[in-house]
N, C-alpha and C. Protein backbone atom coordinates (compact mmCIF):
# COMPACT_ATOMS: atom_id res chain seq x y z
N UNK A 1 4.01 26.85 36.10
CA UNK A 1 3.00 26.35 35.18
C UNK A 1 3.53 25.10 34.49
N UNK A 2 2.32 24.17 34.45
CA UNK A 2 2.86 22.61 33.71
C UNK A 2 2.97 22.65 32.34
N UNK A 3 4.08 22.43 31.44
CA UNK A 3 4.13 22.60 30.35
C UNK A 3 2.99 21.62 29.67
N UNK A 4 3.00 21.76 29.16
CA UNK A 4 1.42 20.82 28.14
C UNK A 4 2.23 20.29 26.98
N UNK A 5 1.84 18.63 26.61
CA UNK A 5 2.82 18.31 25.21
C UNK A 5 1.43 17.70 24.29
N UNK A 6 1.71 18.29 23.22
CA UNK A 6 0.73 17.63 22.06
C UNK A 6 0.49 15.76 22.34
N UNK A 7 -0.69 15.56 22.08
CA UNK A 7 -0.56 13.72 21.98
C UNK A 7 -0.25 12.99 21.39
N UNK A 8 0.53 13.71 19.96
CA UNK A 8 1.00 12.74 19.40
C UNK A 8 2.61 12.29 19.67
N UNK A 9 3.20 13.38 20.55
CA UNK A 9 4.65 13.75 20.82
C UNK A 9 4.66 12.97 21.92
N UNK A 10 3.31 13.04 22.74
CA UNK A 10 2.80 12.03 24.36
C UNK A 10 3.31 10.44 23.94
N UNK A 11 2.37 10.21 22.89
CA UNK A 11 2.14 8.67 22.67
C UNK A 11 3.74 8.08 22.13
N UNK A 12 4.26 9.28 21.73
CA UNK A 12 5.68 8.68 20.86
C UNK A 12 6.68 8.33 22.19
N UNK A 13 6.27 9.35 23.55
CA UNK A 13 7.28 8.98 24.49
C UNK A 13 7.30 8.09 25.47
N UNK A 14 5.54 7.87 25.23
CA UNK A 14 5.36 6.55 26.10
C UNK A 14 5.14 5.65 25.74
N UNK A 15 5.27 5.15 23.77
CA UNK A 15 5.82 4.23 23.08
C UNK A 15 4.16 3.08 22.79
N UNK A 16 3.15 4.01 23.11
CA UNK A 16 1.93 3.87 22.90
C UNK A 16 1.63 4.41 21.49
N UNK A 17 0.63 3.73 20.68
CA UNK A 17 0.00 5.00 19.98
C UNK A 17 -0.81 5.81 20.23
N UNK A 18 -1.13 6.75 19.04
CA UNK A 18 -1.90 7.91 19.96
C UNK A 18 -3.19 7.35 20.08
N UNK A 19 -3.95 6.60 19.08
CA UNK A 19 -4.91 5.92 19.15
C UNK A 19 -5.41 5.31 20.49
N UNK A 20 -4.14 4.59 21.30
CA UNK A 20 -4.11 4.34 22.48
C UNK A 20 -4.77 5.15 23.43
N UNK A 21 -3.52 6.53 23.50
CA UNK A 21 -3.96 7.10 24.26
C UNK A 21 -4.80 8.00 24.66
N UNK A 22 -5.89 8.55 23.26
CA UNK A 22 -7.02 8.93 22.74
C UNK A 22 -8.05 7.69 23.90
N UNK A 23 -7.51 6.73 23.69
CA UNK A 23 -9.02 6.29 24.14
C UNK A 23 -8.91 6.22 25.54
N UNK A 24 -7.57 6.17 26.45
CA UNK A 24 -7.43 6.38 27.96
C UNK A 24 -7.75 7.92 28.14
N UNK A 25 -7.98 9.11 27.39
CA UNK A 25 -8.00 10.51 27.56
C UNK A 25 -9.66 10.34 27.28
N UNK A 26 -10.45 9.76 26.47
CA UNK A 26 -11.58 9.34 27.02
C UNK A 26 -12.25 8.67 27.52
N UNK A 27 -11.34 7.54 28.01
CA UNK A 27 -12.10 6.92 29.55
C UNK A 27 -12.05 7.56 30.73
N UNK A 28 -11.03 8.26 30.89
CA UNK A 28 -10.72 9.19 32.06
C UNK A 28 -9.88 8.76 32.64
N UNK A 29 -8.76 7.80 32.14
CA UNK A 29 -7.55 7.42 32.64
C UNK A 29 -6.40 8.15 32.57
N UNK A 30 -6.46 9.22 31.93
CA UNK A 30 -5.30 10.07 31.78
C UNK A 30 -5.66 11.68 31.42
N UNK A 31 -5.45 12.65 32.30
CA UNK A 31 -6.09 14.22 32.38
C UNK A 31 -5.60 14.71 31.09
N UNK A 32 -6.03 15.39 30.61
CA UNK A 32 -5.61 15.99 29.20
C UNK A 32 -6.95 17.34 29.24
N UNK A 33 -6.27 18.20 28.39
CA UNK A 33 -6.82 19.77 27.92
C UNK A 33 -6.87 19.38 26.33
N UNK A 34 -8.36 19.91 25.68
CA UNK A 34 -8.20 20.56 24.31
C UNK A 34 -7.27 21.51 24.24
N UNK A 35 -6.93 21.82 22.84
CA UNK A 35 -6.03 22.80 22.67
C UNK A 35 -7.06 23.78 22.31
N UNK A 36 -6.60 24.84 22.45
CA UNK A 36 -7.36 26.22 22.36
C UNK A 36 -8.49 26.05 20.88
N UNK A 37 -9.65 26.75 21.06
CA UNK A 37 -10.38 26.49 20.13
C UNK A 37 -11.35 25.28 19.80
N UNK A 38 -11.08 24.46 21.32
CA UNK A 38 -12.23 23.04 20.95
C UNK A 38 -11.57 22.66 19.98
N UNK A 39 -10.83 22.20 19.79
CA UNK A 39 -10.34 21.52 18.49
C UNK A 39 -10.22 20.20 18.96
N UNK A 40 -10.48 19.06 18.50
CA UNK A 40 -10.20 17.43 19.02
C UNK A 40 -8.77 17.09 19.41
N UNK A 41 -7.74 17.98 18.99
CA UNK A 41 -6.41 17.92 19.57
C UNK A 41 -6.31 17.95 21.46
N UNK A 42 -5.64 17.17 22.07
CA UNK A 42 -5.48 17.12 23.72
C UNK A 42 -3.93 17.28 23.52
N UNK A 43 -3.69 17.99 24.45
CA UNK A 43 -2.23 18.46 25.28
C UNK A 43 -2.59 17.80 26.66
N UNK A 44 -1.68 16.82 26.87
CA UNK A 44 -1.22 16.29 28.18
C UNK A 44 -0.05 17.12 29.10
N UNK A 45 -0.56 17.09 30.22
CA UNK A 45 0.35 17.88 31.20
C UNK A 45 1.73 17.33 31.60
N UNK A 46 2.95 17.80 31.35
CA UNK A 46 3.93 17.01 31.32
C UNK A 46 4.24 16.28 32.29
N UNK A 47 3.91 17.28 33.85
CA UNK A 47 3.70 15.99 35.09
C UNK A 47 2.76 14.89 35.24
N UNK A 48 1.74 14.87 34.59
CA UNK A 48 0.96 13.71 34.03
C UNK A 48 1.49 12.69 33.26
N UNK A 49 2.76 13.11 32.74
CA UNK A 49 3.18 12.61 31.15
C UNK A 49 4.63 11.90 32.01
N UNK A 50 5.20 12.68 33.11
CA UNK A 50 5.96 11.71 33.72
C UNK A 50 5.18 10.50 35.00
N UNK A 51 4.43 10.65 35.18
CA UNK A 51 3.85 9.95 36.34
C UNK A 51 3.80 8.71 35.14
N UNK A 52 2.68 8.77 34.39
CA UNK A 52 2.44 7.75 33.06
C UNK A 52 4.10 6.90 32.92
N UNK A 53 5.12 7.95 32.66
CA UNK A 53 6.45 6.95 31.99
C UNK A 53 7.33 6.19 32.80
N UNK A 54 6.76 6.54 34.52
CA UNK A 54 7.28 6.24 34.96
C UNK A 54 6.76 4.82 36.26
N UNK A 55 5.26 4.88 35.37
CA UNK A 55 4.27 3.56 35.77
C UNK A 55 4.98 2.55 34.84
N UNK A 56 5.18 2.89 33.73
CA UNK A 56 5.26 1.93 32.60
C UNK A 56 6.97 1.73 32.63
N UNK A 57 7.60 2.34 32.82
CA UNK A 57 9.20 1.94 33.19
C UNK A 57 9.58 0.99 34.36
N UNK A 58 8.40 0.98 35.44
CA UNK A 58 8.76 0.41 36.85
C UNK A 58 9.25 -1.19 36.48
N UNK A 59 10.17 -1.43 37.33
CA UNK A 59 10.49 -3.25 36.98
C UNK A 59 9.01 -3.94 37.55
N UNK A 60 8.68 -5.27 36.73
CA UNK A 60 8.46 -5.58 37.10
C UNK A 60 8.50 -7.41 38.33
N UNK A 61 7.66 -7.43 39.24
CA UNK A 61 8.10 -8.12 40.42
C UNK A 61 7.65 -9.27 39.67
N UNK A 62 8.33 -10.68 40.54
CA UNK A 62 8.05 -12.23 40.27
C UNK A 62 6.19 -12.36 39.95
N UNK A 63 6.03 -11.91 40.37
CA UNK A 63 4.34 -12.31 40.22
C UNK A 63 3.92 -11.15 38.66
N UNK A 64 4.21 -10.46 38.33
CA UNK A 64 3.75 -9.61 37.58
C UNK A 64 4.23 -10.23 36.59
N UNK A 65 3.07 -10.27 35.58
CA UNK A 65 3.24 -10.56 34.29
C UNK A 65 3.92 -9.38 33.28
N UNK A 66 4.45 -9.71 32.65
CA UNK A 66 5.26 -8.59 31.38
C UNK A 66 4.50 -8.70 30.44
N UNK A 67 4.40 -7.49 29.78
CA UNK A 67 3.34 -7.21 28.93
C UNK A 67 4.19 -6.19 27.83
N UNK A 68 4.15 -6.60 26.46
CA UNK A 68 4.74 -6.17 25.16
C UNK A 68 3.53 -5.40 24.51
N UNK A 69 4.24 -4.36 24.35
CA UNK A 69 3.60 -2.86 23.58
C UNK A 69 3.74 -3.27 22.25
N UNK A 70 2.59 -3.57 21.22
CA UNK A 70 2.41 -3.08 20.47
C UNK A 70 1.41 -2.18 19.63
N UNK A 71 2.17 -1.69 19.02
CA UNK A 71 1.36 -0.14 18.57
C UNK A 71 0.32 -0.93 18.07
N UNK A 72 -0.92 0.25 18.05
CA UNK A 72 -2.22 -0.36 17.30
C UNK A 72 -3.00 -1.53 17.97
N UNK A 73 -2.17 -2.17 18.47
CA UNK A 73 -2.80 -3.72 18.53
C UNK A 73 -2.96 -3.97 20.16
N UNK A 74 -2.42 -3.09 21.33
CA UNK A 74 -2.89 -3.08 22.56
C UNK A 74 -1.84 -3.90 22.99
N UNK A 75 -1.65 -4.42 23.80
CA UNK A 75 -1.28 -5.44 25.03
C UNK A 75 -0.90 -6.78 24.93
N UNK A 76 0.07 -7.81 25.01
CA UNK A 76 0.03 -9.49 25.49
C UNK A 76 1.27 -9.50 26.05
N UNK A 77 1.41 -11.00 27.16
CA UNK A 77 2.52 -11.60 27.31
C UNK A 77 3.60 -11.21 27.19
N UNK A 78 4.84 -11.10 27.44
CA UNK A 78 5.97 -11.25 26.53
C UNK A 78 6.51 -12.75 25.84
N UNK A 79 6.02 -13.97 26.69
CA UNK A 79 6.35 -15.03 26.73
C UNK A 79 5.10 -15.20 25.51
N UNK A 80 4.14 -14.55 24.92
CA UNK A 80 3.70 -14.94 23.56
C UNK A 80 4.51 -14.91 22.43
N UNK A 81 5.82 -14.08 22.52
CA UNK A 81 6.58 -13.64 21.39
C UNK A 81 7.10 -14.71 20.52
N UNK A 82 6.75 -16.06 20.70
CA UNK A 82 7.26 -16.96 20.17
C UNK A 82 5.93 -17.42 18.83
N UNK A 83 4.78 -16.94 19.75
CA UNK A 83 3.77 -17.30 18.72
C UNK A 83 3.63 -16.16 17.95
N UNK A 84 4.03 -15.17 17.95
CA UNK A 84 3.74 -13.88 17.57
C UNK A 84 4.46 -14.07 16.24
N UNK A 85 5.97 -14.14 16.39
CA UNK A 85 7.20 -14.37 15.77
C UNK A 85 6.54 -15.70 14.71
N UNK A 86 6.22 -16.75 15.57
CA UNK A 86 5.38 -18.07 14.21
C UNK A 86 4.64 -17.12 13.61
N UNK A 87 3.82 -17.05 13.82
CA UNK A 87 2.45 -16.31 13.31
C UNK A 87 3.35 -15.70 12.31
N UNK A 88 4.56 -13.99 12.19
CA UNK A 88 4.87 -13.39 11.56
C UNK A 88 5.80 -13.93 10.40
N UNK A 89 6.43 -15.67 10.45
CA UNK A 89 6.71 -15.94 9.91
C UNK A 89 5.88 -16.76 8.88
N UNK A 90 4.71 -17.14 9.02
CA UNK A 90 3.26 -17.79 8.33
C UNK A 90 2.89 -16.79 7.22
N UNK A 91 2.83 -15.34 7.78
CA UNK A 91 2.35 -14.17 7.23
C UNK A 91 3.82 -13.87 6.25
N UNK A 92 4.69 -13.82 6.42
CA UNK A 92 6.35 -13.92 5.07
C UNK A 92 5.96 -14.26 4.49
N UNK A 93 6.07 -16.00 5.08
CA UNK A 93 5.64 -17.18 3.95
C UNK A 93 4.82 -16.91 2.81
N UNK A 94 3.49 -16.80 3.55
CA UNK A 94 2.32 -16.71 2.28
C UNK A 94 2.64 -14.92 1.35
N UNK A 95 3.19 -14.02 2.29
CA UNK A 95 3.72 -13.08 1.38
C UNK A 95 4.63 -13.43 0.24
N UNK A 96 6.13 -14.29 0.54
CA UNK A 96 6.57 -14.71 -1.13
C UNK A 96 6.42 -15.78 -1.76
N UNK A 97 5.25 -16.48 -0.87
CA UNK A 97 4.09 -17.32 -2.04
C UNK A 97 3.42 -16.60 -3.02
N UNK A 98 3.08 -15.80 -2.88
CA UNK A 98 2.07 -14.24 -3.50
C UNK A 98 3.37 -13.54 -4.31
N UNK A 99 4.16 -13.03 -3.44
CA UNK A 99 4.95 -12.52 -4.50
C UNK A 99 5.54 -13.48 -5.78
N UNK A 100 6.09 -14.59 -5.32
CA UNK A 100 6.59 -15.62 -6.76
C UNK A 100 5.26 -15.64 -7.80
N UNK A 101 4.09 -15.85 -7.02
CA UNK A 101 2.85 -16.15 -8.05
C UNK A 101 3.10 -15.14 -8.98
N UNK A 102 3.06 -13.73 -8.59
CA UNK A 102 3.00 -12.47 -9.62
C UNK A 102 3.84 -12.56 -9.57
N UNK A 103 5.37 -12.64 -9.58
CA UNK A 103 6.44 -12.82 -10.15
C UNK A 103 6.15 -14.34 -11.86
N UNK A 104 5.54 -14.87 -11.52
CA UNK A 104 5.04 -15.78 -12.49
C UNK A 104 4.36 -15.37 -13.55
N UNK A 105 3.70 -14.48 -13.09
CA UNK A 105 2.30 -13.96 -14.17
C UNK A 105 3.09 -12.82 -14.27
N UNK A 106 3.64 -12.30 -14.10
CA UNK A 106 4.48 -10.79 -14.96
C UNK A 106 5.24 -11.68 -16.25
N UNK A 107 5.93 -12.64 -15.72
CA UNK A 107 6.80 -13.31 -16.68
C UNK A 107 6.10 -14.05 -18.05
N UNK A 108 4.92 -14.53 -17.81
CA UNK A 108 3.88 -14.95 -18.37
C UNK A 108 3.19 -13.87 -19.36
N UNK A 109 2.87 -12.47 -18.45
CA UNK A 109 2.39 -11.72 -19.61
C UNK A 109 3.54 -10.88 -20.41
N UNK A 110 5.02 -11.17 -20.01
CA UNK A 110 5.83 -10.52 -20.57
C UNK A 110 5.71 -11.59 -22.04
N UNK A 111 5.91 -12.68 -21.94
CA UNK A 111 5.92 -13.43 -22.81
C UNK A 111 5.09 -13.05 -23.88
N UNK A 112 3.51 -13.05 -23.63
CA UNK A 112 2.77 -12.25 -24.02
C UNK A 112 2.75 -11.01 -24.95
N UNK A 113 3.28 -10.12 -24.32
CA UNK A 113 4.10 -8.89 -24.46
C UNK A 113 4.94 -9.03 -25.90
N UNK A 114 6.06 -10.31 -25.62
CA UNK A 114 6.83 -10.52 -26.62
C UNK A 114 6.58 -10.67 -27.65
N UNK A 115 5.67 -11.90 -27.89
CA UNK A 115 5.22 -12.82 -28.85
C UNK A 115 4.40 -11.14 -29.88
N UNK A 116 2.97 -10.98 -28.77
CA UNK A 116 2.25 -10.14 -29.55
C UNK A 116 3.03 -8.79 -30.42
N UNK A 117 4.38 -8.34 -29.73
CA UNK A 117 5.34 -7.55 -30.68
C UNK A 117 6.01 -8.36 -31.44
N UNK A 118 6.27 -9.02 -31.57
CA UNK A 118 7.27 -10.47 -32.40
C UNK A 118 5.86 -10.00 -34.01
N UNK A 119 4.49 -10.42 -33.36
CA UNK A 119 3.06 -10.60 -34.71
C UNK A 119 2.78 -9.16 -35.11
N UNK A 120 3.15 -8.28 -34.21
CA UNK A 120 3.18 -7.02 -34.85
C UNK A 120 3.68 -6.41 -35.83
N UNK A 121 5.14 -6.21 -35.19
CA UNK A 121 5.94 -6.45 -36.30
C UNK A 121 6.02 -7.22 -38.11
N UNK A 122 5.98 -8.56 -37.68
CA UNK A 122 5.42 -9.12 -39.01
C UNK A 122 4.37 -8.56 -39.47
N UNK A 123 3.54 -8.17 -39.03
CA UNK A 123 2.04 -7.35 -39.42
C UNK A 123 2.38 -6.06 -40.36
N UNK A 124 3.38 -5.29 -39.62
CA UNK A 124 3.99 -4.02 -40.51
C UNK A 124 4.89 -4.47 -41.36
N UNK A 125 5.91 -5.33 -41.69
CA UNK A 125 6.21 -5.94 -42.47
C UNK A 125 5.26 -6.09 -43.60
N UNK A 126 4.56 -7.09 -43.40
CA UNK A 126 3.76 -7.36 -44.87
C UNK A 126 3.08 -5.50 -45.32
N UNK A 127 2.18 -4.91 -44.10
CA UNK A 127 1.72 -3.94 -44.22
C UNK A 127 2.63 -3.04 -45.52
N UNK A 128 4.54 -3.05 -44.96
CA UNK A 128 4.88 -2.20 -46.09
C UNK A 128 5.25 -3.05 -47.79
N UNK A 129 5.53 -4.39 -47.10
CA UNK A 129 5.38 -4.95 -48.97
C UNK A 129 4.00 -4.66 -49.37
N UNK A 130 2.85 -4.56 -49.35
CA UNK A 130 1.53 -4.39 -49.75
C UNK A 130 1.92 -3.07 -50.04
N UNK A 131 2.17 -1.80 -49.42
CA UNK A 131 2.36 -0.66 -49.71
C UNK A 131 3.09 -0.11 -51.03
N UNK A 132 4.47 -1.25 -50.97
CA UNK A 132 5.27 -0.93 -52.19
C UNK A 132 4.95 -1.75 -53.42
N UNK A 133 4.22 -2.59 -53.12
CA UNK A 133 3.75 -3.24 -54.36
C UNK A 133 2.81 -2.01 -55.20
N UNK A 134 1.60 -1.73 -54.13
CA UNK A 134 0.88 -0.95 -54.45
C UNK A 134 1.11 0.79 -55.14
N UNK A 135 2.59 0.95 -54.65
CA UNK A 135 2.55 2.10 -55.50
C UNK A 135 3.55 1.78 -56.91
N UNK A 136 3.48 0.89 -57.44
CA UNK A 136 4.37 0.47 -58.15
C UNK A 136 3.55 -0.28 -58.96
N UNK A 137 1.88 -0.25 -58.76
CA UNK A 137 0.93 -0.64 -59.90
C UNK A 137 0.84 -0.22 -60.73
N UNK A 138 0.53 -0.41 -62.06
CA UNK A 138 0.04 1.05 -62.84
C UNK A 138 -0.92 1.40 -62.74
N UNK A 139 -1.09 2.50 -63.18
CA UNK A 139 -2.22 3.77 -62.79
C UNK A 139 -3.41 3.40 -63.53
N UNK A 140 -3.59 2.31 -64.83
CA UNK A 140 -4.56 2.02 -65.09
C UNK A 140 -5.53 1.21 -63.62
N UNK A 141 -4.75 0.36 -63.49
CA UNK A 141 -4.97 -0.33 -62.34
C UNK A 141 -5.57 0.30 -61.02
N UNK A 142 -4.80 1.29 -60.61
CA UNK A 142 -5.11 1.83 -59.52
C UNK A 142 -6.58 2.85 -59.84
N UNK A 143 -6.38 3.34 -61.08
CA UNK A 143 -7.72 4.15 -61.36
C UNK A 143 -9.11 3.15 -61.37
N UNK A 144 -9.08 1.72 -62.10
CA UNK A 144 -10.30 1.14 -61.81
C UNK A 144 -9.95 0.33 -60.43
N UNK A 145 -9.29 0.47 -59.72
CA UNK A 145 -9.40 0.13 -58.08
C UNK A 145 -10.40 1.22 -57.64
N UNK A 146 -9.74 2.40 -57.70
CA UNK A 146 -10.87 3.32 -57.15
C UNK A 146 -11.84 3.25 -57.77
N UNK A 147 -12.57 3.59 -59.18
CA UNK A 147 -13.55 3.34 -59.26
C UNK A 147 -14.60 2.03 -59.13
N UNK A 148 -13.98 1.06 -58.74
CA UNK A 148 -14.65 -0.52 -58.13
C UNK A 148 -15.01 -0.22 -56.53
N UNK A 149 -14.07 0.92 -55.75
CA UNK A 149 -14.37 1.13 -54.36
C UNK A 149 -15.85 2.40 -54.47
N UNK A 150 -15.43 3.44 -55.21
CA UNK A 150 -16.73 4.53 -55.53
C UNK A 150 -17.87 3.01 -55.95
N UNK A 151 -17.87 2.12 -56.61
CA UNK A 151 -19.14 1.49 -56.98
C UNK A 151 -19.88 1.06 -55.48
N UNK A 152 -19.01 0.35 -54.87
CA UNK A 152 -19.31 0.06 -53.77
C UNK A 152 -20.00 0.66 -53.11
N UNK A 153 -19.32 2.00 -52.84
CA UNK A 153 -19.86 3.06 -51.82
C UNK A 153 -21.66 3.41 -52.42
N UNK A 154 -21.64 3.48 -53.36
CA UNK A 154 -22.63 3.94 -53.69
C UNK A 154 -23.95 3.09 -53.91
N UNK A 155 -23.34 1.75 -54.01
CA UNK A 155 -24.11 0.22 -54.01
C UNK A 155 -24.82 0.33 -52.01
N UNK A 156 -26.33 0.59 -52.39
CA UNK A 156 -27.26 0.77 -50.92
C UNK A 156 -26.93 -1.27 -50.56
């Protein structure tokens, strides 16, 4: 009996993703079983699973083009790897263009940050001279304070 391997254990050994090979298991390029229960899971037959590794291992001849696996993204060239490689260095680039920017604006709102605790501070400052002045009024004082605030309240 042919051992059966899950597809995601498939795709890891034939360096495909499974995504890949999901969609050759429904074109009908590659035999596969549900796993028990109808479940959307496929088990590939392991002699299936070597025939497959051993299409994709074969050298290839002067006329045959070489073709670079990458995951997700399907199929090209190998002799593209130069534009691939530009391309991935374009995509750096503008990555620690982006990163310095917010590296800029962190520094910017740290500043921010600073200053507005720098006015805070002074804020509680005065807050407690007002405090100690205030309990250090006399009580005549403080009694027609409150009653000037009761007028208020009661002033429609």
């Amino acid at each position: 009996m042919d051992q059966r391997v899950p597809l995601r254990e498939a795709a890891a050994r034939l360096g495909v993703s499974p995504e890949a090979l999901r969609k050759r298991i429904l074109l009908g390029r590659v035999p596969a079983e549900r796993e028990p229960g109808g479940h959307r899971r496929y088990l590939i037959p392991e002699s299936v699973l070597a025939g497959l590794a051993a299409a994709v291992t074969e050298p290839a001849g002067p006329s045959t083009v070489r073709r670079l696996r990458v995951v997700g993204e399907g199929e090209f060239p190998v002799e593209a790897i130069g534009d691939v490689v530009g391309l991935l260095r374009e995509q750096f680039e503008a990555l620690r263009a982006e990163r310095d920017r917010l590296l800029g604006e962190v520094g910017r709102l740290q500043g921010e940050l600073d200053s507005a605790e720098v006015r805070r501070a002074a804020h509680e400052g005065e807050l407690d001279r007002l405090r100690r002045r205030l309990a250090s009024a006399p009580a005549f004082f403080l009694a027609g304070l409150g009653r000037l605030e009761q007028e208020w309240r009661d002033t429609p």
